[in-house]
Protein backbone atom coordinates (compact mmCIF):
# COMPACT_ATOMS: atom_id res chain seq x y z
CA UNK A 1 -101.93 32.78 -0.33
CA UNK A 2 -99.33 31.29 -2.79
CA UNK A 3 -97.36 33.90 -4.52
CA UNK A 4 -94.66 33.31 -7.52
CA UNK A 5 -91.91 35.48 -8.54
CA UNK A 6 -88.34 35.83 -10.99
CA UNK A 7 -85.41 36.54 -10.26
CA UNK A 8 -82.96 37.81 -12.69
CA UNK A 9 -79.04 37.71 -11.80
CA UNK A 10 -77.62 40.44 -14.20
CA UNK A 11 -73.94 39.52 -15.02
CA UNK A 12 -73.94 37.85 -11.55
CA UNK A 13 -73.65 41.17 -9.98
CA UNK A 14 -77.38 42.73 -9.74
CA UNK A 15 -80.24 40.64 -8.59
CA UNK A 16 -84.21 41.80 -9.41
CA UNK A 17 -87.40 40.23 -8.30
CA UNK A 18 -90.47 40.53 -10.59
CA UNK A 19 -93.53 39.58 -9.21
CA UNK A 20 -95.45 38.62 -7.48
CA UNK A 21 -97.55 36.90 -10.31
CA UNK A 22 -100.63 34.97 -8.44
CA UNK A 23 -100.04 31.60 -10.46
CA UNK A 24 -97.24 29.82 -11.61
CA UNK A 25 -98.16 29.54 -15.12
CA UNK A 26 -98.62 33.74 -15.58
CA UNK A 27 -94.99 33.42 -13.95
CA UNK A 28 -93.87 31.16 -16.56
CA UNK A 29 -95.26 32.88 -19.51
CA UNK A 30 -93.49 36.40 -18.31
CA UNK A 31 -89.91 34.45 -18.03
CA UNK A 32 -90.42 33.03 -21.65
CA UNK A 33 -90.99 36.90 -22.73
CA UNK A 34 -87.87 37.78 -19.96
CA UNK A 35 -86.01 35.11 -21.53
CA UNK A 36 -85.72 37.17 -24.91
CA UNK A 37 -84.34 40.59 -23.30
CA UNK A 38 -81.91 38.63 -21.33
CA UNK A 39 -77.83 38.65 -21.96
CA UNK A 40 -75.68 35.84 -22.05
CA UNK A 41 -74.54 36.52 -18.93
CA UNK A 42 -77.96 37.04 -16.82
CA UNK A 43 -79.81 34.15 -15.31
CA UNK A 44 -83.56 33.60 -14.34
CA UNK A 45 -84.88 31.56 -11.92
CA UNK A 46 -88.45 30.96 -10.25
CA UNK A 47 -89.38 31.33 -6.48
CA UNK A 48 -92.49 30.10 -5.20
CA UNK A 49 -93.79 31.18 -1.76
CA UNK A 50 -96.54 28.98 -0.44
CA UNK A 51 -97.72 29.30 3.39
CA UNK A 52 -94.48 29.64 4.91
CA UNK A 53 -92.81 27.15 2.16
CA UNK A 54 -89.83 28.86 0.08
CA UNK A 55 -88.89 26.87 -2.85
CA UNK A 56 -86.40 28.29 -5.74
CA UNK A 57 -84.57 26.97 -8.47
CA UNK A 58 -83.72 27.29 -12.77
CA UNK A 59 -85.62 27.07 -15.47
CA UNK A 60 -84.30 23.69 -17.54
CA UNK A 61 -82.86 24.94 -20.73
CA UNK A 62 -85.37 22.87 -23.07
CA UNK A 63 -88.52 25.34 -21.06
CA UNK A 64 -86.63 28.08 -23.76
CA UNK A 65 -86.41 26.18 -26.62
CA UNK A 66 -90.21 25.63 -27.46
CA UNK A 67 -90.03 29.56 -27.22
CA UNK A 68 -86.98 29.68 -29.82
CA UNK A 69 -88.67 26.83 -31.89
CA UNK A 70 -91.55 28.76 -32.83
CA UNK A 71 -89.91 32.38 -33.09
CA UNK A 72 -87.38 30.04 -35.81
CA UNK A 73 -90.69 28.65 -37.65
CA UNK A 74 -92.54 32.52 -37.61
């Protein structure tokens, strides 16, 4: 079963796994709300597990601006 999580680096000192979500787009939608509470200094990233497959990595910084486009337009 494929399973998605976060992980948030607080001020590159704390690390915190949310999850798991059960598809990559409910995953997606809770980092866009993450995104919001989130310092300057935190970072979010996604981790997939599929099977025994571990893949990780960023979001790209234009995934947060069709969030803070349409906050800017409300």
């Amino acid at each position: 079963m494929d399973r998605f999580y976060l992980l948030i680096v607080y001020g590159a000192t704390e690390i915190e796994k949310v999850g798991p979500f059960y598809s990559a787009d409910a995953r997606d939608r809770r980092a866009l709300e993450l995104h919001q509470t989130l310092d300057c200094l935190d970072a979010l990233f996604w981790l997939d597990l599929k099977g025994r497959k571990t893949s990780a990595g960023s979001y790209p910084a234009m995934f947060f601006e069709r969030e803070e486009a349409s906050h800017a337009e409300a």
